[in-house]
Structure formats: C-alpha cells, structure tokens
N, C-alpha and C. Protein backbone atom coordinates (compact mmCIF):
# COMPACT_ATOMS: atom_id res chain seq x y z
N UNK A 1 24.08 -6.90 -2.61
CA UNK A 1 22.90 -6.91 -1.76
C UNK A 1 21.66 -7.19 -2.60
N UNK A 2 20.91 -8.03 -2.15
CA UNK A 2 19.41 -8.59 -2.58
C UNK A 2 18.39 -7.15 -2.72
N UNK A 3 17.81 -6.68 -3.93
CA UNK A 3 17.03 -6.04 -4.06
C UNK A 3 15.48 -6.76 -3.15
N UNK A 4 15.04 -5.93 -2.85
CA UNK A 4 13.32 -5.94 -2.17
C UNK A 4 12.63 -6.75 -3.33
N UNK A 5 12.59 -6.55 -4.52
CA UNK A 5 11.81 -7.74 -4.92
C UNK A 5 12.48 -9.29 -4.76
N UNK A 6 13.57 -9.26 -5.10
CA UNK A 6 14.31 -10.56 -5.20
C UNK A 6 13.78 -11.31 -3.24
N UNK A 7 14.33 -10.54 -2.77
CA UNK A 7 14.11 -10.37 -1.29
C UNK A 7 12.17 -11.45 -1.42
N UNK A 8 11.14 -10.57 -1.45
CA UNK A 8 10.18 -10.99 -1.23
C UNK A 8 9.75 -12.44 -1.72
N UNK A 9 10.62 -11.99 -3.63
CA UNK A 9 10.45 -13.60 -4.39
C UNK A 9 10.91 -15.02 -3.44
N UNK A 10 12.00 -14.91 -2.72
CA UNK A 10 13.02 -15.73 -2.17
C UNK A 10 11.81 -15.95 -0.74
N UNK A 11 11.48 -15.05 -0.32
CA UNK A 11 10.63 -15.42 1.03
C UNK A 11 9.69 -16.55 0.66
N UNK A 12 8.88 -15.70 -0.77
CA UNK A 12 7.51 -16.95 -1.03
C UNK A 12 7.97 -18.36 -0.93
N UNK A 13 9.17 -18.76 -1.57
CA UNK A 13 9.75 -19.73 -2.23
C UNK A 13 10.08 -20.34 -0.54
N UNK A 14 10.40 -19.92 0.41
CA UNK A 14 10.80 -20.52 1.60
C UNK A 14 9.65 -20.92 2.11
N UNK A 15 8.65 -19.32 1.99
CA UNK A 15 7.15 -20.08 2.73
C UNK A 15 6.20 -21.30 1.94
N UNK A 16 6.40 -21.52 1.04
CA UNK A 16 6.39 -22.75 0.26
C UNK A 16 6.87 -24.11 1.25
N UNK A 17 8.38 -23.70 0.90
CA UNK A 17 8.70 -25.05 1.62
C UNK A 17 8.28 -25.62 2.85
N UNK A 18 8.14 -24.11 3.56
CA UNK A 18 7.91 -24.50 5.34
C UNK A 18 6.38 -24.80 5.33
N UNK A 19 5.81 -24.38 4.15
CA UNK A 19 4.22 -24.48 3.96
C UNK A 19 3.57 -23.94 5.50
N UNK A 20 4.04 -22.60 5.33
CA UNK A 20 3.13 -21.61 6.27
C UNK A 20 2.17 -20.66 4.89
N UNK A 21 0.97 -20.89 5.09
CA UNK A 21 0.22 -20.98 4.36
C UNK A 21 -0.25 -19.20 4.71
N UNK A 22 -0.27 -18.71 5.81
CA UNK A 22 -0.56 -17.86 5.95
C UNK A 22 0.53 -16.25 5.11
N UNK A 23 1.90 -16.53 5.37
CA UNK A 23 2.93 -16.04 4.71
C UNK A 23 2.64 -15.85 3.47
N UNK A 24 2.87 -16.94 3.08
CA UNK A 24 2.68 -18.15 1.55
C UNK A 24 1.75 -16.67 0.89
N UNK A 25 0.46 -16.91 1.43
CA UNK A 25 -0.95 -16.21 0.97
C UNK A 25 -0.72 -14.90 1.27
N UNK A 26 -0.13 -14.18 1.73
CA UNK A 26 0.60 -12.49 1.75
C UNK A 26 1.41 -12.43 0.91
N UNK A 27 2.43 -13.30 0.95
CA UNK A 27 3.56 -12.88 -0.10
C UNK A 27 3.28 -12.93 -1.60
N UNK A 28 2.53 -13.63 -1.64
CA UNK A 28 1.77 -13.77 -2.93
C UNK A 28 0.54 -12.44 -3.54
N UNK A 29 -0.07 -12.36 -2.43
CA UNK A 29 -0.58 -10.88 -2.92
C UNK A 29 0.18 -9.48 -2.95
N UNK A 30 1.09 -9.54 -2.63
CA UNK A 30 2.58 -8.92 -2.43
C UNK A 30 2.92 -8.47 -3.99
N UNK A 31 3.37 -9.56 -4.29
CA UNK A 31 4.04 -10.18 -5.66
C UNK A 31 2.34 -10.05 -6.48
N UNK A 32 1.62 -9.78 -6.29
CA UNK A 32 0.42 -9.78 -7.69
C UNK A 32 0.48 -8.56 -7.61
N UNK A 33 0.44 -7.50 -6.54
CA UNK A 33 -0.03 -6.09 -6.74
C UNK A 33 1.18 -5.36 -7.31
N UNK A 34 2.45 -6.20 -7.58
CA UNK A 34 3.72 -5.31 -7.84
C UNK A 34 3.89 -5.73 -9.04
N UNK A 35 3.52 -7.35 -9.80
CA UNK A 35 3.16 -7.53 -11.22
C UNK A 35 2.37 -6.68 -11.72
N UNK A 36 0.98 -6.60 -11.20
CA UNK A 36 0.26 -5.90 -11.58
C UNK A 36 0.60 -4.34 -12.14
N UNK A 37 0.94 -3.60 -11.22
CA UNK A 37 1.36 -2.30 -11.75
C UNK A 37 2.74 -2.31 -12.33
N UNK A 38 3.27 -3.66 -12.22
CA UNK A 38 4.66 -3.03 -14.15
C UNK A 38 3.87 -3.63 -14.67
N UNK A 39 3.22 -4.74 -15.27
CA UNK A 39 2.07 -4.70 -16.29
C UNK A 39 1.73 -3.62 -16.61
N UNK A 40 0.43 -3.04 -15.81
CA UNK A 40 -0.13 -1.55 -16.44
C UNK A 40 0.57 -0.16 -16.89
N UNK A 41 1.52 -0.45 -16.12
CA UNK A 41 2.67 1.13 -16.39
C UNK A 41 3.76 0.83 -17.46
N UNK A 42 3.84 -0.89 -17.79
CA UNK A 42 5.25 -1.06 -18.19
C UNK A 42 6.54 -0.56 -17.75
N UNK A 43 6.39 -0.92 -16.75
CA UNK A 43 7.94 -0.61 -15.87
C UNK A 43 8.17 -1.60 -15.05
N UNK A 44 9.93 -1.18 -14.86
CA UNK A 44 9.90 -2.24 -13.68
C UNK A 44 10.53 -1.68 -12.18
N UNK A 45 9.72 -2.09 -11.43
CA UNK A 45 9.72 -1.28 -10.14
C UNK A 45 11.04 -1.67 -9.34
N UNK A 46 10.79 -0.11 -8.97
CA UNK A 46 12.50 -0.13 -8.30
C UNK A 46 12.11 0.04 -6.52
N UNK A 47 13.36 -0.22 -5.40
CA UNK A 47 12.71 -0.60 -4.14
C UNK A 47 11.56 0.63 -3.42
N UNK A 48 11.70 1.90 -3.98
CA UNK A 48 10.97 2.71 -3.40
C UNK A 48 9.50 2.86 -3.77
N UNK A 49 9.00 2.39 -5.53
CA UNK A 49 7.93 1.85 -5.51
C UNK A 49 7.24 0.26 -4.99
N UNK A 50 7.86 -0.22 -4.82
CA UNK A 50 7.67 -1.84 -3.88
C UNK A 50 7.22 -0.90 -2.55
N UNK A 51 7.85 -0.43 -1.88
CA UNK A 51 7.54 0.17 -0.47
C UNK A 51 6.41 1.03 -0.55
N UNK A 52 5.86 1.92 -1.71
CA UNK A 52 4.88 2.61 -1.75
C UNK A 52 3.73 1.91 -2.11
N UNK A 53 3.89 0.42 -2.54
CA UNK A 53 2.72 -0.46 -2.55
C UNK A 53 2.55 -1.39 -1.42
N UNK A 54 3.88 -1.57 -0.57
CA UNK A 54 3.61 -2.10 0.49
C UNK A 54 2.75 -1.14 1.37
N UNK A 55 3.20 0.29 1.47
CA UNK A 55 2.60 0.96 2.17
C UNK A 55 0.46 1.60 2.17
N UNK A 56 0.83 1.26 0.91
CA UNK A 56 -1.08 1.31 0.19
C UNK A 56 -1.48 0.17 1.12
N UNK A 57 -1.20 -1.04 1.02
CA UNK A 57 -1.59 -2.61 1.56
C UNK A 57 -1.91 -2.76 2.81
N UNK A 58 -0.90 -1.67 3.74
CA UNK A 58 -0.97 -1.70 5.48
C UNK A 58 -2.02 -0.72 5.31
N UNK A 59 -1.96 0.11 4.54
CA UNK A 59 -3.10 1.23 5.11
C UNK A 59 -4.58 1.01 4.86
N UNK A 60 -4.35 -0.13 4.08
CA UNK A 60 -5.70 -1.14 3.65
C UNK A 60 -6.41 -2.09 4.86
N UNK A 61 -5.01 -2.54 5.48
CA UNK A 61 -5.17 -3.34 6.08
C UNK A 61 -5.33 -2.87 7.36
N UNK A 62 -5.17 -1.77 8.06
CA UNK A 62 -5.44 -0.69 9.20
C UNK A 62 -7.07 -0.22 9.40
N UNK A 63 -7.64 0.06 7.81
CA UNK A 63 -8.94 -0.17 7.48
C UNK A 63 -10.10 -0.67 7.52
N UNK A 64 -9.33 -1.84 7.20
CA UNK A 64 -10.11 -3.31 7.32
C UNK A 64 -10.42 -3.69 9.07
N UNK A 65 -9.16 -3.51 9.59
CA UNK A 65 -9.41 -4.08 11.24
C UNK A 65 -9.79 -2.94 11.51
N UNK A 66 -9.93 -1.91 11.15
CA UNK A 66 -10.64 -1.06 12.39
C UNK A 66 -12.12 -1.20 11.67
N UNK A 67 -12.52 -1.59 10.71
CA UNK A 67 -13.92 -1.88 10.29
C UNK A 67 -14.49 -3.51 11.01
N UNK A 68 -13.97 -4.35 10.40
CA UNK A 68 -14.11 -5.39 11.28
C UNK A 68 -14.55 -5.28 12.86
N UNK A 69 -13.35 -4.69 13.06
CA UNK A 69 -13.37 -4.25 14.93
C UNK A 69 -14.79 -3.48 15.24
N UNK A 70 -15.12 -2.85 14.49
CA UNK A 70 -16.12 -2.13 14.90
C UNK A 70 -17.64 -2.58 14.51
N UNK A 71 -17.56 -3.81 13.56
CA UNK A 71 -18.81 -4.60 13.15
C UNK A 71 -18.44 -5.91 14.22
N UNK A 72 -17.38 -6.12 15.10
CA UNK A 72 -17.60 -7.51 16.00
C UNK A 72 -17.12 -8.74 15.47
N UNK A 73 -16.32 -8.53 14.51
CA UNK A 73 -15.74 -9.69 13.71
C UNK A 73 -14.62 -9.30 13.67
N UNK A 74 -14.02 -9.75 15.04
CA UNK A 74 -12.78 -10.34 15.38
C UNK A 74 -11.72 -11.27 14.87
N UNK A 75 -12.41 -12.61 14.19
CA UNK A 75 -11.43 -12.92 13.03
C UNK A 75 -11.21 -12.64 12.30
N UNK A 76 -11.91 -11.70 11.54
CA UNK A 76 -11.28 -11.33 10.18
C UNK A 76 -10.26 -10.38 10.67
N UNK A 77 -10.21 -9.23 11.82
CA UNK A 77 -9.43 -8.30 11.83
C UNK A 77 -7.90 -9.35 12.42
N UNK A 78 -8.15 -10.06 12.65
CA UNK A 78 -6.69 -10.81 13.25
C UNK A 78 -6.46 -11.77 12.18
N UNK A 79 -7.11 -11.63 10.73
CA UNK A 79 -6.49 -12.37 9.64
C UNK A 79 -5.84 -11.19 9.37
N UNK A 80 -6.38 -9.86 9.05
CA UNK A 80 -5.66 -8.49 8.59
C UNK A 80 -4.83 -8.57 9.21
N UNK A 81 -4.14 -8.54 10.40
CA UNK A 81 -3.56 -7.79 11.65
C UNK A 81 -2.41 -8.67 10.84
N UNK A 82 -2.31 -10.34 11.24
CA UNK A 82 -1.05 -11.31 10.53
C UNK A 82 -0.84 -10.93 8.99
N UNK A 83 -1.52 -10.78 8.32
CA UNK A 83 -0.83 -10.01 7.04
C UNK A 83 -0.27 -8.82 7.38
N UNK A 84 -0.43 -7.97 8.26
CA UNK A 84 0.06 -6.33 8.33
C UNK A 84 1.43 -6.82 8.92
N UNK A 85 1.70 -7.55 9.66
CA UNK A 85 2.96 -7.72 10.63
C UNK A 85 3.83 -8.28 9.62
N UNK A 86 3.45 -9.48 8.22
CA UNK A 86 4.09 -9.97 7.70
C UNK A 86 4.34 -8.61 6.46
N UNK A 87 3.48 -7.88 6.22
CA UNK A 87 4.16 -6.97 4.91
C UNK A 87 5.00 -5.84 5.68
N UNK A 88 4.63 -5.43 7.38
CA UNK A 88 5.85 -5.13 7.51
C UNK A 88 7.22 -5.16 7.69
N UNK A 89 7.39 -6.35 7.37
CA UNK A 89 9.02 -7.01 7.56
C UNK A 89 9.39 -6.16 6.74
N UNK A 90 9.08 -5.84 5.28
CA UNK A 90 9.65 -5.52 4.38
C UNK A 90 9.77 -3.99 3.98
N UNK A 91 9.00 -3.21 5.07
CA UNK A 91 9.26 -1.46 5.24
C UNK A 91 10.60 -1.29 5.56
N UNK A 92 11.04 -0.27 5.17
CA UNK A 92 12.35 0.03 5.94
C UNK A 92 12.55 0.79 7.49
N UNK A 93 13.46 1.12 7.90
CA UNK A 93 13.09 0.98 9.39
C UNK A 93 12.57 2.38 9.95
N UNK A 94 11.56 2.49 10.32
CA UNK A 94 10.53 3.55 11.16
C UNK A 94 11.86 5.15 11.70
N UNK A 95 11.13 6.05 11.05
CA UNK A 95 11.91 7.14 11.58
C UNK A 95 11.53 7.56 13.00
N UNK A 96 12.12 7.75 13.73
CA UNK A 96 11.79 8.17 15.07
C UNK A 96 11.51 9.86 15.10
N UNK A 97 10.66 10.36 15.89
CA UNK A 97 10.45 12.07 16.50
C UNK A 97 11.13 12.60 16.29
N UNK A 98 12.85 12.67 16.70
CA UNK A 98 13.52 13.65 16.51
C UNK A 98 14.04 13.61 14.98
N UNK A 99 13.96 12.56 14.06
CA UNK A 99 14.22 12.82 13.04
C UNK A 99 12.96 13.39 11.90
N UNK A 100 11.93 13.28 12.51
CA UNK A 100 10.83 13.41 11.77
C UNK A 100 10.97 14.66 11.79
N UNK A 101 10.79 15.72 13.38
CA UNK A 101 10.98 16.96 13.62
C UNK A 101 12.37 17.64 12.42
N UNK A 102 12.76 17.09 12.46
CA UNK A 102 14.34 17.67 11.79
C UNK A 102 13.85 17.46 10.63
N UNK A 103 13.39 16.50 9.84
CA UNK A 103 13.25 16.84 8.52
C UNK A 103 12.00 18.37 8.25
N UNK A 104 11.19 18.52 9.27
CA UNK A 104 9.86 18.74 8.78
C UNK A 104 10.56 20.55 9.12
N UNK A 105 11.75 20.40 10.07
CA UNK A 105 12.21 22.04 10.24
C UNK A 105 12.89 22.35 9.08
N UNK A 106 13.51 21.60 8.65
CA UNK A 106 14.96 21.55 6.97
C UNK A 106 13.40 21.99 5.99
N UNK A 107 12.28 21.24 5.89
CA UNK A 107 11.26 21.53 4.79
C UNK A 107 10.80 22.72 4.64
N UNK A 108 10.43 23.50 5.84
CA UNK A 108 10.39 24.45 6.43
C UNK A 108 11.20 25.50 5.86
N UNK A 109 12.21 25.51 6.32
CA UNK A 109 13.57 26.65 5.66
C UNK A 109 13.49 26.56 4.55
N UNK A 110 13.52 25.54 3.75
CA UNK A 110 13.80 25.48 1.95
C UNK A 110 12.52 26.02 1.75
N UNK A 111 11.28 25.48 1.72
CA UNK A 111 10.21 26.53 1.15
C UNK A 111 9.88 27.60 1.72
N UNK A 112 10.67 28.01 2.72
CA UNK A 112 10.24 29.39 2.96
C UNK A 112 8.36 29.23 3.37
N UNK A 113 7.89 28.08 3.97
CA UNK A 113 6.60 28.26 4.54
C UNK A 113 6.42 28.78 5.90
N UNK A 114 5.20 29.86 5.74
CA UNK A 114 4.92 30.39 7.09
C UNK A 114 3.57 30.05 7.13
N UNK A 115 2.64 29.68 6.53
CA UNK A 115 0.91 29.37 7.03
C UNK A 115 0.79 28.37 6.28
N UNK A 116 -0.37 28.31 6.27
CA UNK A 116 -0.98 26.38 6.26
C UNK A 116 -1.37 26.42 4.64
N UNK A 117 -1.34 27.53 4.14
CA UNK A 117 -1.46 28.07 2.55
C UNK A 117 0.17 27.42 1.40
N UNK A 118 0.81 27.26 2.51
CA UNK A 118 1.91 26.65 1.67
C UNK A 118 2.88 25.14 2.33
N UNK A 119 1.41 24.31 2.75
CA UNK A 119 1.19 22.95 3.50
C UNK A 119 1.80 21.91 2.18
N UNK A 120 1.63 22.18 0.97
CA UNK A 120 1.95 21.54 0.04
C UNK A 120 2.85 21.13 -0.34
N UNK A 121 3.52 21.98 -0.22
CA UNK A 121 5.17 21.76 -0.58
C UNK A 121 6.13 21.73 0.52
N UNK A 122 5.71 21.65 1.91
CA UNK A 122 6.67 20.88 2.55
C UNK A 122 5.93 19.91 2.68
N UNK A 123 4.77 19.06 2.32
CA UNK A 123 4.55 17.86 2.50
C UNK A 123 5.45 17.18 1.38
N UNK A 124 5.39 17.76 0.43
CA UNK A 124 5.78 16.87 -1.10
C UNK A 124 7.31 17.10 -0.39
N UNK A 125 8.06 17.87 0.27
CA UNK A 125 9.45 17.62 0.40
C UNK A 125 9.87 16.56 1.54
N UNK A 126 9.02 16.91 2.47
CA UNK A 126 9.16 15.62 3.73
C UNK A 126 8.48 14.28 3.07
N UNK A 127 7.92 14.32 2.54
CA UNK A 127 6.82 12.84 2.14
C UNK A 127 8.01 12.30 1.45
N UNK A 128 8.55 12.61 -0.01
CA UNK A 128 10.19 12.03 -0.53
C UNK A 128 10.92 11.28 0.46
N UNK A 129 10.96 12.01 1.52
CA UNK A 129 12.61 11.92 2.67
C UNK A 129 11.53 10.74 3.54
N UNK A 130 10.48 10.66 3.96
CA UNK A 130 10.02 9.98 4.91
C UNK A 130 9.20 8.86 4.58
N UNK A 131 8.95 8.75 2.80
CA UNK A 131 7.87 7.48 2.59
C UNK A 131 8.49 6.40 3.17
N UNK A 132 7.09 5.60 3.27
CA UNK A 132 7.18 4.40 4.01
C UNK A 132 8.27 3.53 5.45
N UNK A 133 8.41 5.19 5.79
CA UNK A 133 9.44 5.45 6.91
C UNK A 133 8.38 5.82 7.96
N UNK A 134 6.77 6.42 7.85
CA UNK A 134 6.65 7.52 9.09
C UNK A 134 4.87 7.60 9.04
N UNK A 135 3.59 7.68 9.42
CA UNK A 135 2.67 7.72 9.17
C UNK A 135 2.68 9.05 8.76
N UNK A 136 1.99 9.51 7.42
CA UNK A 136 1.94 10.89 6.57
C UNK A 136 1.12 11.06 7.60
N UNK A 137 -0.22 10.27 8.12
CA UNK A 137 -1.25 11.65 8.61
C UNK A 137 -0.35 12.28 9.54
N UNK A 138 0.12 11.77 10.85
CA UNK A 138 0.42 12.19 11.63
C UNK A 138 1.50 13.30 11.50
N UNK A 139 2.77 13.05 10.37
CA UNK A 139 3.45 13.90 10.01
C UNK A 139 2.72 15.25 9.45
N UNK A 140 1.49 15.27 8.84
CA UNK A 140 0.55 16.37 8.18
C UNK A 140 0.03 16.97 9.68
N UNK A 141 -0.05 16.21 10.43
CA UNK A 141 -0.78 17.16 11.33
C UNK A 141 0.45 17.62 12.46
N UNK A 142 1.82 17.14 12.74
CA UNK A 142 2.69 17.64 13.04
C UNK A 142 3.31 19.10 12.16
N UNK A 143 3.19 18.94 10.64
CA UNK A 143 3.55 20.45 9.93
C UNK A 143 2.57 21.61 10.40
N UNK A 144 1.42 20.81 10.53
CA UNK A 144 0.03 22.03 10.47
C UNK A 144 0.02 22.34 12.16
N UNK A 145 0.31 21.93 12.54
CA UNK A 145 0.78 22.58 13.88
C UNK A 145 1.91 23.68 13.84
N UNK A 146 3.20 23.00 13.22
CA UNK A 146 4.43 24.26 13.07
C UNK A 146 3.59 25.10 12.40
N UNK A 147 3.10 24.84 11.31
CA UNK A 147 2.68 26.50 10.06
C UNK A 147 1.36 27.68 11.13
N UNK A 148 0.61 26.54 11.97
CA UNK A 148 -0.37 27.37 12.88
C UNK A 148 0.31 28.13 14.01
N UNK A 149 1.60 27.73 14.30
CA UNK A 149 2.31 28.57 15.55
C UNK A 149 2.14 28.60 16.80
C-alpha cells in the first residue's frame, strides 16, 4: 500500500499532466509545508504527521473564509473553500458521534476524570485516537459537558 506522501507526490505529478492548475497549486503547498518541517526537525514524516499538517492547513483555511466572508470578498473565500475540499481527500475518514462518544467515555474511565480540572488528560488521550479524524473544538466542548454533569 502507497504511503500518504507517495500518495500526494503521485497526485501532483497527475495534476501536472491534466494541468488543473488549481490542484497542481494545493498539492504543491502540501508538499512545501511537509518538506519544510523534515528540513527543520530533520525527520522524515510518517502518515500521522502528514495528517497533522494537513489538518493545521484546513483550519487555516476555515479562517481565511470565514474572514473573507465577513470582509465581502467572496472570491477569495471560494479560492480557500477549493483548496479545503482538495486537502481533504487526503484526511482519513471522519469519525462519526457514536464513536466519538465511545472514545471520550473509554478516556473517561482510564483517567479516572470527574471535573473540568482534569480536562487535560482526556483530551491528550482522545486527541491520539481521534486526530485528524474529528473537530478537537467540538470534541473539547463535548468532554466539558460530560466532566460538568
């Protein structure tokens, strides 16, 4: 099976050929921000850091259109919007409610949390099991509901 980088390399190289320029110009900032940090760290990234930089990029890009949107500049947020749809091809596939619930009750039992004083460590145990699977805020404000009662 094709690792996630090989995966993305192989896309550019198609959007090349088909010369969709828009792809082309995502996949490429894709591939700079994931050079970029094994450059600086000297490492080489394995698929769960690829997904935690894809996931920085959408939440950039969620940013951007709701700023846009709210200054009246409509094209730029629907240049964001086609990059967000194209870097999500490459998330893995969205956890649904009842699994979110189930992890966040399992986090629950293992740390032994009862108030919002020990919010920390079932985030750091669900956040592992759920990156780039699940929106954290919403999962943070689903725990802080269980720990409030």
């Amino acid at each position: 099976m094709m690792s996630l980088k090989e995966k993305i390399t192989e896309d550019m190289k198609s959007a090349m050929r088909a010369k969709e320029s828009v792809r082309l110009g995502t996949v490429r900032l894709l591939l700079s921000a994931m050079k970029q940090r094994e450059v600086d760290e000297r490492i080489v990234l394995d698929d769960a850091q690829i997904v935690a930089i894809i996931d920085k990029m959408l939440k950039q890009r969620r940013d951007s259109i709701a700023q846009y949107e709210a200054a009246g500049r409509q094209d730029l947020a629907d240049v964001e919007h086609a990059e967000m749809v194209i870097l999500q091809t490459y998330m893995p596939a969205a956890a649904d409610d009842v699994e979110i619930d189930a992890l966040i009750v399992d986090a629950l039992a293992q740390t032994g949390a009862v108030d919002v004083k020990d919010m920390g460590k079932v985030m750091a145990l669900v956040k592992s099991k759920l990156a780039g699977r699940a929106d954290m805020a919403l999962v943070s404000t689903r725990i802080k509901a269980r720990l409030q009662g």
